[in-house]
Each structure stands twice: as C-alpha cells, then as structure tokens.
Protein backbone atom coordinates (compact mmCIF):
# COMPACT_ATOMS: atom_id res chain seq x y z
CA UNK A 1 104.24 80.76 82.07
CA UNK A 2 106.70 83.67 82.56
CA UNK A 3 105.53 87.25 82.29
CA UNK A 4 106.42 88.37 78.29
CA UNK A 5 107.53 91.43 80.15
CA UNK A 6 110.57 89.81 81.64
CA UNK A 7 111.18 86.75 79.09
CA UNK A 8 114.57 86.99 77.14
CA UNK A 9 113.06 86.22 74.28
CA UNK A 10 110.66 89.39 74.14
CA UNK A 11 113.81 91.55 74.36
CA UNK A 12 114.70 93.79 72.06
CA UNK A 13 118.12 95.88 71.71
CA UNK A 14 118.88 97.95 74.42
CA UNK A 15 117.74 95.72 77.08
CA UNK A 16 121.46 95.17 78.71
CA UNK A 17 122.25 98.60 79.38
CA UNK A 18 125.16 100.74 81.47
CA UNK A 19 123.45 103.49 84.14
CA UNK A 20 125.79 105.97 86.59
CA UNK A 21 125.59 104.86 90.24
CA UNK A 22 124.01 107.99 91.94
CA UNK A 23 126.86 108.40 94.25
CA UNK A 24 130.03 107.61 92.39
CA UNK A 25 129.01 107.95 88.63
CA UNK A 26 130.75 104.53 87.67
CA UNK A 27 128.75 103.11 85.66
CA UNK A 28 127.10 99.87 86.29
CA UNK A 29 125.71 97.22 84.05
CA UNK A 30 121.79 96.27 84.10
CA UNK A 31 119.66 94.18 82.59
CA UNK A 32 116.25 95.50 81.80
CA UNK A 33 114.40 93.25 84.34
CA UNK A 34 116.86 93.90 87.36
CA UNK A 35 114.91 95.84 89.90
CA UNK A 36 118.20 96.92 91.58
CA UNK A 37 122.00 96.58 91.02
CA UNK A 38 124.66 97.48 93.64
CA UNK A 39 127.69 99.28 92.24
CA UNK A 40 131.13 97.54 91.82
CA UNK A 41 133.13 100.84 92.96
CA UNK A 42 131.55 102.00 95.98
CA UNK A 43 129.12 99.11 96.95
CA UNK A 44 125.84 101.51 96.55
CA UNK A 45 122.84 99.53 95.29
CA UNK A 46 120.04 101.75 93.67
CA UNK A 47 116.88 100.98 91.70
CA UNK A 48 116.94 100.36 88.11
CA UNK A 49 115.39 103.53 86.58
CA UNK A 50 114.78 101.86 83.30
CA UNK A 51 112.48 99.07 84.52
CA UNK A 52 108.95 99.43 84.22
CA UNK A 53 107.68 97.82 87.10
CA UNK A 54 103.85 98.44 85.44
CA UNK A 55 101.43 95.44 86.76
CA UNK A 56 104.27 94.69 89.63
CA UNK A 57 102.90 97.91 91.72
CA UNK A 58 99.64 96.34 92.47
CA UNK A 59 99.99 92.20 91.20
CA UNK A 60 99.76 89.97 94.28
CA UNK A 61 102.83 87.46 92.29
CA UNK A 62 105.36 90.61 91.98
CA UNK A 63 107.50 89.43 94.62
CA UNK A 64 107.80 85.89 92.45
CA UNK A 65 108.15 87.37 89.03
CA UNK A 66 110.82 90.30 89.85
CA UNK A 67 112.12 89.26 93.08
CA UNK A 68 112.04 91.09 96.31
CA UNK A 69 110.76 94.67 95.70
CA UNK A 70 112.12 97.67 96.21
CA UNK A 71 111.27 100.00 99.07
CA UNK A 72 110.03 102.72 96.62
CA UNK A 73 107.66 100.08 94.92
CA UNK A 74 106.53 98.97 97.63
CA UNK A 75 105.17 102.52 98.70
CA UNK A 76 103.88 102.33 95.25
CA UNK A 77 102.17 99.59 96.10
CA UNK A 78 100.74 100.32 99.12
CA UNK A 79 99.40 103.90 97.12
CA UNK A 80 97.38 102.27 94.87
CA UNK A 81 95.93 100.04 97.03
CA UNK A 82 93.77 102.51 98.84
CA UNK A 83 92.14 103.65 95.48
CA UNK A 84 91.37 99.90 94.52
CA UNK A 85 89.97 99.65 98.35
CA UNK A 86 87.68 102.54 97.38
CA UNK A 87 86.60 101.01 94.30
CA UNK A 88 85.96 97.65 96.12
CA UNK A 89 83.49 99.64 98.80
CA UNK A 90 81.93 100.86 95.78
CA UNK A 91 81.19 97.81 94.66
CA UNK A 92 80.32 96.40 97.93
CA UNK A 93 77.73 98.76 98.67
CA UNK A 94 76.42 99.34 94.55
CA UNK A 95 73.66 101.58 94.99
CA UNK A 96 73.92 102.79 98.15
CA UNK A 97 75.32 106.34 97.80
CA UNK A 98 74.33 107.75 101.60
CA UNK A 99 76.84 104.52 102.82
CA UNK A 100 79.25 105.11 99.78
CA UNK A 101 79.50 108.92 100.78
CA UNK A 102 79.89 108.61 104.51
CA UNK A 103 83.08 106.09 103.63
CA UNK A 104 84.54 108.39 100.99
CA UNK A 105 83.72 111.32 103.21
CA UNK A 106 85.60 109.48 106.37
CA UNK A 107 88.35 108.77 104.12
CA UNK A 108 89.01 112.30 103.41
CA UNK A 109 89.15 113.27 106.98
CA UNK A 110 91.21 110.00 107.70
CA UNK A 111 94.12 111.14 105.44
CA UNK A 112 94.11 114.89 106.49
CA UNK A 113 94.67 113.54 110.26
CA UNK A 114 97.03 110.97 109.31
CA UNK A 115 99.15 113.29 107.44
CA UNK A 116 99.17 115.60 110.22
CA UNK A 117 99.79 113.03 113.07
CA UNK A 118 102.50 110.58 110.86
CA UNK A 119 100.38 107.59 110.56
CA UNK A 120 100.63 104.97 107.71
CA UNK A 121 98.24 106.32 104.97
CA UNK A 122 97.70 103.03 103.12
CA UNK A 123 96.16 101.36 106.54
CA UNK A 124 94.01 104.65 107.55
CA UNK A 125 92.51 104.52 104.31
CA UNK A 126 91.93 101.10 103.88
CA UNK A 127 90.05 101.13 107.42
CA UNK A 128 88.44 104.32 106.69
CA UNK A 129 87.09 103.06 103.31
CA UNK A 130 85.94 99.77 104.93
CA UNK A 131 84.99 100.71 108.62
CA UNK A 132 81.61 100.00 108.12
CA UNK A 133 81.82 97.39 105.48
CA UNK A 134 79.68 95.33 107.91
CA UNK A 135 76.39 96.99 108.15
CA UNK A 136 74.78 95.37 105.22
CA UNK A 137 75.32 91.63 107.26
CA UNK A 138 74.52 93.36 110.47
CA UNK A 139 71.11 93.86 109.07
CA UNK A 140 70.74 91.22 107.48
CA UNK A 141 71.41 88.72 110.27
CA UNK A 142 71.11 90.81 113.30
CA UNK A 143 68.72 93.02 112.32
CA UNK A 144 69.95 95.92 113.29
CA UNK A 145 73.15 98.59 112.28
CA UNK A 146 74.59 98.78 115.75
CA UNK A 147 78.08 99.51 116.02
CA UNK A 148 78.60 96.02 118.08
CA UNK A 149 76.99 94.30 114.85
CA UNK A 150 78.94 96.46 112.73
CA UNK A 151 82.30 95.25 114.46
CA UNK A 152 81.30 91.72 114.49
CA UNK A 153 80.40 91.14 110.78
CA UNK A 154 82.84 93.56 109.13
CA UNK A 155 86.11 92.25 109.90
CA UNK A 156 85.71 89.24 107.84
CA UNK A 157 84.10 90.70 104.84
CA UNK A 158 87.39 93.49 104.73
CA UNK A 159 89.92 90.38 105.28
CA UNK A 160 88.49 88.95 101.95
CA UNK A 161 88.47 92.52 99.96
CA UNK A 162 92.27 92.84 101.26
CA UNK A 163 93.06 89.49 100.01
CA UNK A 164 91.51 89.60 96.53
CA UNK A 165 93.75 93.02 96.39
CA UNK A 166 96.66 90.82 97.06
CA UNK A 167 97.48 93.26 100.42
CA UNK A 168 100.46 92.54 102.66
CA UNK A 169 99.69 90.28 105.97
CA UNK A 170 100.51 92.84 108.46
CA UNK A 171 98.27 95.06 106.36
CA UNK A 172 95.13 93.20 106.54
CA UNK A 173 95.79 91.78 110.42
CA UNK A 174 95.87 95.79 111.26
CA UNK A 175 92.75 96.91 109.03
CA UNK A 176 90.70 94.48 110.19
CA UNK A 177 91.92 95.13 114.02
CA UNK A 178 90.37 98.60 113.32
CA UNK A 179 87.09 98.01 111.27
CA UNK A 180 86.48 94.86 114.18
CA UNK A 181 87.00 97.65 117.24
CA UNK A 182 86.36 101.22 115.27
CA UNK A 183 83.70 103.18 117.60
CA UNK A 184 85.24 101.36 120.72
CA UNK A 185 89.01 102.91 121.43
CA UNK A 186 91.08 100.82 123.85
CA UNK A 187 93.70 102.59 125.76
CA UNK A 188 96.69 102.32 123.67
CA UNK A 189 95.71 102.84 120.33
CA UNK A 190 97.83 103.79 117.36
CA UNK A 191 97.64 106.70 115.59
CA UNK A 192 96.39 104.48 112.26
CA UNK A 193 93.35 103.65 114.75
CA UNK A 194 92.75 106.86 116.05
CA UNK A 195 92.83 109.19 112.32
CA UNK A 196 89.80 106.49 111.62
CA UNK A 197 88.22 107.18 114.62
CA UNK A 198 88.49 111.02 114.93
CA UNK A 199 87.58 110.75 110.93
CA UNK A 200 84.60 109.01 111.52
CA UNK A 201 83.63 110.76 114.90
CA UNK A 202 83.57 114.16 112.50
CA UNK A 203 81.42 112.64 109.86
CA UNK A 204 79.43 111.30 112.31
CA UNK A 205 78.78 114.56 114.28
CA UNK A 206 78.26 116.77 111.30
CA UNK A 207 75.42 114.16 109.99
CA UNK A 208 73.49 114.51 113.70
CA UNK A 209 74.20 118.33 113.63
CA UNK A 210 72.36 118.43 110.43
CA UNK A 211 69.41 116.42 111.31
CA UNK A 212 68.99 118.05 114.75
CA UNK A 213 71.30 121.19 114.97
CA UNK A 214 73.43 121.20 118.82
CA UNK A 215 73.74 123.93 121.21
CA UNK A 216 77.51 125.40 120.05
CA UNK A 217 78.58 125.04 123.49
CA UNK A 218 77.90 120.95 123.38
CA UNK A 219 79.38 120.47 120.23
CA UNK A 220 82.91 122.76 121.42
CA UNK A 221 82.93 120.07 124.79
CA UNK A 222 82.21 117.08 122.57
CA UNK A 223 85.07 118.61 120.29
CA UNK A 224 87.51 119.09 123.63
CA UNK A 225 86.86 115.52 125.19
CA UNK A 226 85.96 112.58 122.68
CA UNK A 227 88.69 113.32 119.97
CA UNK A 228 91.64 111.42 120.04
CA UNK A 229 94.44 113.67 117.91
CA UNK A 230 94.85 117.31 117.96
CA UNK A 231 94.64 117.44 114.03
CA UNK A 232 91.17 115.49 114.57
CA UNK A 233 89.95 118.22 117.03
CA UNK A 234 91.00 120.93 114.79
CA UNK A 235 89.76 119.28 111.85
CA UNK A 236 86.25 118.78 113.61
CA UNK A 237 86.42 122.75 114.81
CA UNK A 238 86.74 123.82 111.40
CA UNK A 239 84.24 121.11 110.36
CA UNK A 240 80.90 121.85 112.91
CA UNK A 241 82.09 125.72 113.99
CA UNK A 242 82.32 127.23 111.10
C-alpha cells in the first residue's frame, strides 16, 4: 500500500507547483512529493520547501517511500531520535527513577561537552541515554551491577532499542561500541566516546561526593587527571567546586 500522503490520487490542486531556485530565481517545476529538484538554468538542486516530510523524519521505510533523503532531513532525523531514545530508557527502566535520573542527568552533561568539543550529538545522546541500559540483566544474571557486567549485557539490549527506532547502521555499530566499553577508555577514543565518558564520570563523582563529601584537593586532582575533554573538566569544576 502506498502512503495516502504521496498517492496521486489524494492530490488536490496545487500539488504541481513552480518555486525560485535559491541561487538564480528561475523558477523550477515540483511536484508536491519531490524531496528535491535541481534547477534547469544553473544546475543547483535544493529541497522542496513545500513538502511535508511529517512521519519521513523518524519512519524506518522513508528512504523507500520518498527516495533518498535529504541532508537536512536526515539531521532531522537523527534529532528526534535522541528524544525517542530517552523515552525508550524510560520505558526500559519504568519505575526506576534513581536509574532514569542518572541517564537523563548524563545526557545533559553529554550534550554540553559534545557541543563544546564538535562531536555528533545524535550518537552522544543515544549512548548517554543507554550507557547503562545493562544493569537490570547484570543483576539479574550476574548478580551484581559491575561495570564489566554492565558492558557485557548492555550492548545487546541498546542494538534492539536502536533497531525498533529504525536508527542508521553506523549509528547503532557506534552506540553500542560505547555502552559495551563506557567506564573503560582505550587509547584512541573519539570525542562521541569521550563526552559519554567525561558525562558520566561527573554524574558519577557528584553522586559519591554527596554520599561521602571529598577533601577539595582530591576532587581538583581527580578533575586534572581522569577527564578526557577540556569542556568535561570544566564542566566537572563548575559541577563539584562550586
């Protein structure tokens, strides 16, 4: 069955319509479900700014039912997939608000670093949503919430989240890379890996400070040596100094 979004005979007047090319105002012809057109003067293709691309931003079948997607919708895309990741740990974890918070509070950090350091938002988040997306199987078949356990069970429980969300492949090969490795940094990481990290390494410090306050002077070395990005160590100063 074809969308009724992009079957002929849905359409109603004013679905052929002329647009000015961007760069040379000639105006080009579209048709309302042509995601882009390239102009006949001066060879410039550009995005139909009529369509509404709706359901195609986060529908795993887009690619089939439009045809190959536009960069900008495909940073669309790959926006509103971290919120539907969020709502999937959610889920995941139902009642369990301490685990909920820490994930939504590493999240936060996550995308203040990555903005800062220039790393792909839609993978930090993902990871930093799901990093620990394994500790409910680590107890229950390990007994016990060790970050090894943590590493082990989690990757496969984020692959299937990531695929019900209809993610890309490279996407949910790199996500899963960081919530299978996420307290143990190897020595070329990327900066997608290390915003989780530094992220989590905050949360992580501020939740032991609380529980058994540190000696300012440990905390400011811990700060100095164990954080990977600069934005992470002046995210965690501003985080446990002040």
């Amino acid at each position: 069955m074809k969308c009724p979004g992009q079957d002929t005979q849905y359409w109603q007047p004013g679905a052929i319509f002329e647009v000015k090319c961007p760069k040379c105002q000639h105006k080009v012809e579209f048709f309302k479900d042509d995601t882009s057109r390239k102009c006949g003067n001066c060879g410039h293709r550009f995005v139909n700014p009529s369509m509404d691309f709706g359901c195609a931003s986060y529908c795993q079948f887009a690619e089939q039912c439009i045809g190959n997607l536009p960069p900008e919708l495909l940073a669309q895309k790959e926006d509103l997939l971290k919120d539907r990741v969020a709502i999937e740990m959610k889920r995941y974890f139902k009642s369990d608000f301490k685990r909920i918070g820490h994930a939504s509070r590493v999240a936060r950090y996550a995308e203040k670093i990555g903005k800062f350091e220039g790393g792909n938002l839609a993978v930090i988040l993902s990871a930093a949503y799901l990093h620990d997306i394994g500790i409910l199987e680590a107890e229950k078949k390990h007994g016990s919430t060790a970050a090894k356990y943590q590493e082990l069970e989690g990757p496969a429980i984020a692959k299937a989240i990531l695929i019900k969300l209809g993610a890309q492949e490279e996407l949910i090969e790199e996500v899963c890379d960081i919530v299978g490795h996420h307290h143990h940094p190897g020595p070329n990481e990327t900066i997608n890996f290390m915003a989780v990290y530094d992220a989590d390494l905050i949360e992580n410090l501020d939740q032991k400070r609380k529980e058994n306050p540190m000696d300012r002077g440990k905390l400011s070395e811990k700060i100095e040596t164990l954080f990977l990005t600069d934005t992470g160590r002046e995210t965690a100063r501003e985080v446990l100094l002040t």
